[in-house]
Protein backbone atom coordinates (compact mmCIF):
# COMPACT_ATOMS: atom_id res chain seq x y z
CA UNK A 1 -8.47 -57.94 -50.14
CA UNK A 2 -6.72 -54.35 -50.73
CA UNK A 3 -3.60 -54.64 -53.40
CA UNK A 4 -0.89 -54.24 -50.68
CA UNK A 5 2.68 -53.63 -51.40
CA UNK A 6 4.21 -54.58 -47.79
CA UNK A 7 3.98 -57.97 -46.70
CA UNK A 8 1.37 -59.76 -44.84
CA UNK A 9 -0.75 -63.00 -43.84
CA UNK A 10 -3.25 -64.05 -46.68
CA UNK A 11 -6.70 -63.39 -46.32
CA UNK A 12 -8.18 -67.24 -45.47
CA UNK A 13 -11.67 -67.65 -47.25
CA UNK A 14 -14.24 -69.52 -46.12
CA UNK A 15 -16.08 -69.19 -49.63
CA UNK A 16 -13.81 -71.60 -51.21
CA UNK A 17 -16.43 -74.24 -53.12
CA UNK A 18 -14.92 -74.63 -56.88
CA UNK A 19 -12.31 -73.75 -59.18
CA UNK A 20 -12.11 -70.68 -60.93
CA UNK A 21 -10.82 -70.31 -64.52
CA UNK A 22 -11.34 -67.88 -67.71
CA UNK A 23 -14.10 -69.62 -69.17
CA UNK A 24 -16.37 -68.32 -65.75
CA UNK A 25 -15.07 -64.88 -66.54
CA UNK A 26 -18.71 -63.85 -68.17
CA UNK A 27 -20.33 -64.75 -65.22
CA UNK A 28 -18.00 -63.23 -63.10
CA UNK A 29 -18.27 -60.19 -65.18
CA UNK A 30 -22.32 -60.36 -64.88
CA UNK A 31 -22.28 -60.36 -60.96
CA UNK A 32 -19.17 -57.58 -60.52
CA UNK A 33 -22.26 -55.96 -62.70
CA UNK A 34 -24.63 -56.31 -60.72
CA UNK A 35 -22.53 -55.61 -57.28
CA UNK A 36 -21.47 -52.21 -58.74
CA UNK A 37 -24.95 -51.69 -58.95
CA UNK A 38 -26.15 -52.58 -55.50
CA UNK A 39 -23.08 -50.25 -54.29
CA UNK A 40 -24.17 -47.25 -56.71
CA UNK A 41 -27.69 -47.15 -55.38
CA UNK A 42 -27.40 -47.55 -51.68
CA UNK A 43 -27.63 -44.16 -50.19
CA UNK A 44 -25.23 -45.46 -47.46
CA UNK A 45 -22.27 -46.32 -49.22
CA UNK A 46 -22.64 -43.00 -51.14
CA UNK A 47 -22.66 -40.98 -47.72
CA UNK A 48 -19.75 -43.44 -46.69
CA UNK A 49 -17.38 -42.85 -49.68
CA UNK A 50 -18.86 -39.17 -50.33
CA UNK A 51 -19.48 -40.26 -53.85
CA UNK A 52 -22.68 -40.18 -56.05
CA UNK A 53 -24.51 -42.93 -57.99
CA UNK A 54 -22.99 -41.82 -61.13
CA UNK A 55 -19.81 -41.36 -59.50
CA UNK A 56 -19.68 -44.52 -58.15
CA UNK A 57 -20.47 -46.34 -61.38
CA UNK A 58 -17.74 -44.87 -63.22
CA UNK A 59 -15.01 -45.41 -61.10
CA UNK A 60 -16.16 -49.31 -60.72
CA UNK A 61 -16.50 -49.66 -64.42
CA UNK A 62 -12.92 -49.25 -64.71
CA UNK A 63 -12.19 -52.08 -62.41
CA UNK A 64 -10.87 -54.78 -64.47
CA UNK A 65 -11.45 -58.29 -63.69
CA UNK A 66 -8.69 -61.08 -63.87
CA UNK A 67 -8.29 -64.99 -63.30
CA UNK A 68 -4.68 -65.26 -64.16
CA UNK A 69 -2.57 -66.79 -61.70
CA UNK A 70 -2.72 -68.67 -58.16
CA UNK A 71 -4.92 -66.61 -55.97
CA UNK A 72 -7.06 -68.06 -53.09
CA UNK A 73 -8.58 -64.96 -52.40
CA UNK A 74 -9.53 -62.05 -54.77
CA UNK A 75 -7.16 -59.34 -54.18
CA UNK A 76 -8.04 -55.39 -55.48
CA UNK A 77 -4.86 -54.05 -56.80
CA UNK A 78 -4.20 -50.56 -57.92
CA UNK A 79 -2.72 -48.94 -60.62
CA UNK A 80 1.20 -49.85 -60.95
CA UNK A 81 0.59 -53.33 -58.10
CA UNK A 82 0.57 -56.75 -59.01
CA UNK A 83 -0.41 -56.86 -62.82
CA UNK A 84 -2.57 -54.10 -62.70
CA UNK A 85 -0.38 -51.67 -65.14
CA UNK A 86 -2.73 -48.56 -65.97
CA UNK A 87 -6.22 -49.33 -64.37
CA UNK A 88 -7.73 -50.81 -61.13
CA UNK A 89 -7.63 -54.38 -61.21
CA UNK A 90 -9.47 -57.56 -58.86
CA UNK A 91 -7.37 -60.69 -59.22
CA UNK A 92 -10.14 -63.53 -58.68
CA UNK A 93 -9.71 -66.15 -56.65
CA UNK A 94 -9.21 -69.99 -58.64
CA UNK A 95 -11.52 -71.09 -55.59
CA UNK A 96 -14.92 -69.44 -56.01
CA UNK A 97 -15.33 -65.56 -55.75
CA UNK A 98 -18.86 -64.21 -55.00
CA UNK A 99 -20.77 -61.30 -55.40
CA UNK A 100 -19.92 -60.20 -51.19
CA UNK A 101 -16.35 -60.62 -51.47
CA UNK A 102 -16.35 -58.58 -55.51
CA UNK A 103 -18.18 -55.77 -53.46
CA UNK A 104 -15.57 -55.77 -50.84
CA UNK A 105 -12.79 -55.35 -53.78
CA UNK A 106 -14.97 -52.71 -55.02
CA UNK A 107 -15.17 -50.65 -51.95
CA UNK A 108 -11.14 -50.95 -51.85
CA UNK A 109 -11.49 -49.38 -55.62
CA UNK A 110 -14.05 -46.21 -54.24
CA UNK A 111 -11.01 -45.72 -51.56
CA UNK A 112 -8.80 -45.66 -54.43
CA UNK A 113 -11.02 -43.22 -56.54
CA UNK A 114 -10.93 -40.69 -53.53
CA UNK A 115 -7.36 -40.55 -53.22
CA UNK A 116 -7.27 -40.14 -57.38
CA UNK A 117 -10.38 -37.62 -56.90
CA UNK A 118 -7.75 -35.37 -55.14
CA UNK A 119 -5.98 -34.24 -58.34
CA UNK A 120 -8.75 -34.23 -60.24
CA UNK A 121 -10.30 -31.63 -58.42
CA UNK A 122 -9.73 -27.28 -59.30
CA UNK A 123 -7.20 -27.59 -56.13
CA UNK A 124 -5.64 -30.26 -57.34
CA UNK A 125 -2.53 -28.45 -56.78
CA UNK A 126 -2.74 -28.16 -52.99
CA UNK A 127 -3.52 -32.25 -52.70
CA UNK A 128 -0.03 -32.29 -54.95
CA UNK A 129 2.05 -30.76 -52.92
CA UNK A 130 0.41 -32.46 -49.46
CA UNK A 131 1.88 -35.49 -51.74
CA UNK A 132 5.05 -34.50 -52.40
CA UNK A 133 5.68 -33.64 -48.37
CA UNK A 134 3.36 -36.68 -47.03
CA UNK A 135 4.11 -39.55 -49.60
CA UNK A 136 6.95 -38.94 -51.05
CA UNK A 137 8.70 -37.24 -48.47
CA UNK A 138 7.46 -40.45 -46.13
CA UNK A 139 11.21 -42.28 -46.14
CA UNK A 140 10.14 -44.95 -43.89
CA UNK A 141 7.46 -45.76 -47.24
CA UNK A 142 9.43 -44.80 -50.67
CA UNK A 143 12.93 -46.78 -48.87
CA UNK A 144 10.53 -49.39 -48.55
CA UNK A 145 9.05 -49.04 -52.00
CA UNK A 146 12.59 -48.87 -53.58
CA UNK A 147 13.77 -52.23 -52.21
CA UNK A 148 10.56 -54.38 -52.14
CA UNK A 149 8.22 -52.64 -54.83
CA UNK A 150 8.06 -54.28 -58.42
CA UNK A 151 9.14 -53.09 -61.75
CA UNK A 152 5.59 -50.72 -62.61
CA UNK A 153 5.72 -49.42 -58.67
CA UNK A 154 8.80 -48.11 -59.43
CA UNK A 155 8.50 -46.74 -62.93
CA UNK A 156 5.34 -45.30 -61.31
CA UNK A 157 7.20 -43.77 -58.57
CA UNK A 158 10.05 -41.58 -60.78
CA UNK A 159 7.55 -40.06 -63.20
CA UNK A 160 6.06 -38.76 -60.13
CA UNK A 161 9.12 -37.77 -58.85
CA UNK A 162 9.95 -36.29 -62.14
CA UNK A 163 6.51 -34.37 -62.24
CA UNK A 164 7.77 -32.90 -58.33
CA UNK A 165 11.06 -31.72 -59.86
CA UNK A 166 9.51 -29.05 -62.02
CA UNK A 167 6.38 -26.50 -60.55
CA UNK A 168 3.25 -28.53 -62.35
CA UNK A 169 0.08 -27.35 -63.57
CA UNK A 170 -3.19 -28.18 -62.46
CA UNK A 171 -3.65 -30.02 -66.01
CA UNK A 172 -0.57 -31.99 -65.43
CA UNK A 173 -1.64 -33.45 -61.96
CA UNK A 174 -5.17 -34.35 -63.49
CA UNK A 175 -3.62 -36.31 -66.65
CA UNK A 176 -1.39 -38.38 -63.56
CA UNK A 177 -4.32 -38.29 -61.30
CA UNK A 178 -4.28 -42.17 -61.92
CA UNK A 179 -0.99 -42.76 -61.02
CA UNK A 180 -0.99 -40.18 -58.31
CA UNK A 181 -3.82 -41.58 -56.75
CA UNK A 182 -2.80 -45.24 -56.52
CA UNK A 183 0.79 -43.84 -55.08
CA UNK A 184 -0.99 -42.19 -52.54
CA UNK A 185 -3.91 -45.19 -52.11
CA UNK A 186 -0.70 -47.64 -51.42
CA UNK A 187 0.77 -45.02 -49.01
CA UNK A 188 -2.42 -45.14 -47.21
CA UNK A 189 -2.05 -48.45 -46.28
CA UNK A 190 1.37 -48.09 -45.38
CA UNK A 191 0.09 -45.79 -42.78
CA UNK A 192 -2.90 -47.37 -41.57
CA UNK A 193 -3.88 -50.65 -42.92
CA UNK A 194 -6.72 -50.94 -40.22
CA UNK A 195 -8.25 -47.87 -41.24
CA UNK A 196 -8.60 -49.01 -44.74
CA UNK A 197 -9.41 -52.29 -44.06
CA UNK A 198 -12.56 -50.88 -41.97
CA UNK A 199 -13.57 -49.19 -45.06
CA UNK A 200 -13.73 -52.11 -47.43
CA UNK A 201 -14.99 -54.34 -44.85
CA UNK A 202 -18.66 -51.32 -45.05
CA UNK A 203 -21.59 -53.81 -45.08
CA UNK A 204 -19.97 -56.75 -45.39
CA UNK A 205 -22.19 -59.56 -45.97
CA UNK A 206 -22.61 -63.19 -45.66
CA UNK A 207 -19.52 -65.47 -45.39
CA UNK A 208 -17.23 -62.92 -45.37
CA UNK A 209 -18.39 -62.57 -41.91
CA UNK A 210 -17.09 -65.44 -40.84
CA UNK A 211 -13.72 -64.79 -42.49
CA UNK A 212 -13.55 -62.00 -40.36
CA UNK A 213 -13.54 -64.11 -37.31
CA UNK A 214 -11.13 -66.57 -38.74
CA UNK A 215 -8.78 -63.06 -39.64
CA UNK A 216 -8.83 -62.10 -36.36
CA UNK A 217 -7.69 -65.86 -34.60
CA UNK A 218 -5.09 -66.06 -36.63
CA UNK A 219 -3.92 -62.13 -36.53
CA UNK A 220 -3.55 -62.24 -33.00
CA UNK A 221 -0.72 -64.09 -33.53
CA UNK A 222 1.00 -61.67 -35.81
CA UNK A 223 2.66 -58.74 -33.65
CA UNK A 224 2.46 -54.64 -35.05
CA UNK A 225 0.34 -52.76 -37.13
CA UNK A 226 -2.09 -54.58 -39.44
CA UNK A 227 -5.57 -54.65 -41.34
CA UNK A 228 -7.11 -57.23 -39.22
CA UNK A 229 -8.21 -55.30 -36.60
CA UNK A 230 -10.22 -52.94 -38.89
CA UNK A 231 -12.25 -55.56 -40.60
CA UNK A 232 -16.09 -54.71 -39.16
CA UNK A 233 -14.38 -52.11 -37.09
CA UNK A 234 -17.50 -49.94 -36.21
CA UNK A 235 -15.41 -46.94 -34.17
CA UNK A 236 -12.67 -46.90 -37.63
CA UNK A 237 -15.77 -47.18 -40.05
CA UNK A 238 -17.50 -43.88 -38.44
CA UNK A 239 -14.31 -42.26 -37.93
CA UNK A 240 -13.81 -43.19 -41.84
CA UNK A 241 -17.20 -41.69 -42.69
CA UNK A 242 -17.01 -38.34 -40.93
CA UNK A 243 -13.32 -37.59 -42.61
CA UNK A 244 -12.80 -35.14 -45.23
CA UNK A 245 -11.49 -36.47 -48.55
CA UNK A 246 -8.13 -35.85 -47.85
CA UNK A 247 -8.02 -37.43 -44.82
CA UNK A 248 -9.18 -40.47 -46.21
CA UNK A 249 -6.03 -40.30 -48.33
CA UNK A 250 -4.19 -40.15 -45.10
CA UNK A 251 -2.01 -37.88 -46.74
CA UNK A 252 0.26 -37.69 -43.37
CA UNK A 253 3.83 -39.24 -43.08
CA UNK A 254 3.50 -42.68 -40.99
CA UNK A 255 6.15 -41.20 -38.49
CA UNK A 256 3.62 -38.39 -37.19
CA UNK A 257 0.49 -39.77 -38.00
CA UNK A 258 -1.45 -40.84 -34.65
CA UNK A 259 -4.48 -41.71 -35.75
CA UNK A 260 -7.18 -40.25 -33.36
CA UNK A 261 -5.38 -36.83 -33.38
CA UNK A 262 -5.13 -36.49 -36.79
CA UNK A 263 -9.25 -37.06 -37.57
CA UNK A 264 -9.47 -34.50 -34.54
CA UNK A 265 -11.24 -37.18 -32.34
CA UNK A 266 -8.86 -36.06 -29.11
CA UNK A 267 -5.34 -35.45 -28.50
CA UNK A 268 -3.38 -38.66 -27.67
């Protein structure tokens, strides 16, 4: 599961066979291992995320691993979510958490490092200020972040604002490129939680397949927007793969954004 700051229906797992706790944490931290590794060397998930082998190792080796708390299914949380304060987190689930579902969490991290990728690049500046009209000039998201964000969200939030105040160089957007990307990450599921939910749900494997049918029975019960319906999506996944980086960020205000139009599929 993404980290996602606006409500929504629990994932339901279908994996659930024991009881996690900290004392499995060396195991888990053996097979989130040896799932970075399987993503790092397929040559499809590189084309998919535009990211390298050695890219892709180094952003996942900052994913932190946690089994504090009630969770009954792992949940990827980005900087300034949840208790993730200053790196990507996975909250395990205390049911049993497997090497398919840690790859899913780890694909919602590579979406993360793109968006952070943006101000990290030399035009770093240019992905800035597409932040400061699409993200936080998005009311609809920061009114939403204001009343139902927590504590770090927030903190997050006004040194970003701060940084907007004031003309910033390209050094100062790369030493916030952590906290900028995880704004804009969180944004991009505010705009379109399918669409990022298609690129997790890459390759899925195994029982995670059948979670995916349970998701959808119970999500067509739940009316508007939602991730559901871009779990295995194969049209969202290819529109996903043929996008530019900042696309992928959909850096776009939720109020214009219409989603074929703005990956230049066709005019709606």
């Amino acid at each position: 599961m993404p980290q996602f700051p606006f409500p929504r229906p629990e994932k339901m797992s279908s994996e659930a066979t024991a009881t996690a706790s900290p004392e499995q944490l060396p195991k888990l931290l053996e097979t989130k291992g040896s799932a970075v590794k399987e993503l790092a060397e397929d040559p499809e998930i590189q084309k998919f995320f535009g990211l390298d082998e050695g890219e892709i190792k180094a952003v996942l080796s900052d994913v932190g691993l946690s089994t504090e708390g009630l969770i009954i299914s792992p949940q990827f949380q980005s900087p300034g979510f949840g208790d993730a304060i200053d790196r990507p987190l996975i909250k395990v689930s205390d049911l049993e958490t497997t090497k398919a579902s840690l790859k899913h969490e780890l694909k919602h991290g590579l979406h993360y490092a793109i968006c952070k990728s943006l101000f990290e690049a030399p035009n770093n500046a240019e992905s800035f200020q597409l932040l400061v009209e699409n993200v936080l000039g998005d009311e609809d998201f920061i009114n939403y972040l204001r009343s139902k964000g927590n504590e770090k969200q927030k903190t997050m939030f006004a040194s970003i604002e701060a940084l907007a105040n004031e003309p910033p160089s390209p050094n100062a957007i790369g030493d916030l490129s952590w906290k900028l990307g995880a704004l804009t990450y969180q944004h991009a599921f505010f705009v379109d939680p399918g669409l990022c939910e298609s690129a997790a749900s890459f390759k899925d494997e195994g029982h995670l397949l059948i979670v995916d049918w349970i998701n959808h029975a119970f999500g067509a019960m739940i009316p508007g927007d939602q991730y559901l319906d871009g779990y295995g999506n194969k049209e969202y996944q290819e529109t996903f793969k043929n996008a530019s980086p900042g696309q992928k960020a959909l850096l776009i205000r939720k109020s214009g954004y219409s989603r074929w139009k703005f990956f230049g599929k066709y005019d709606e």
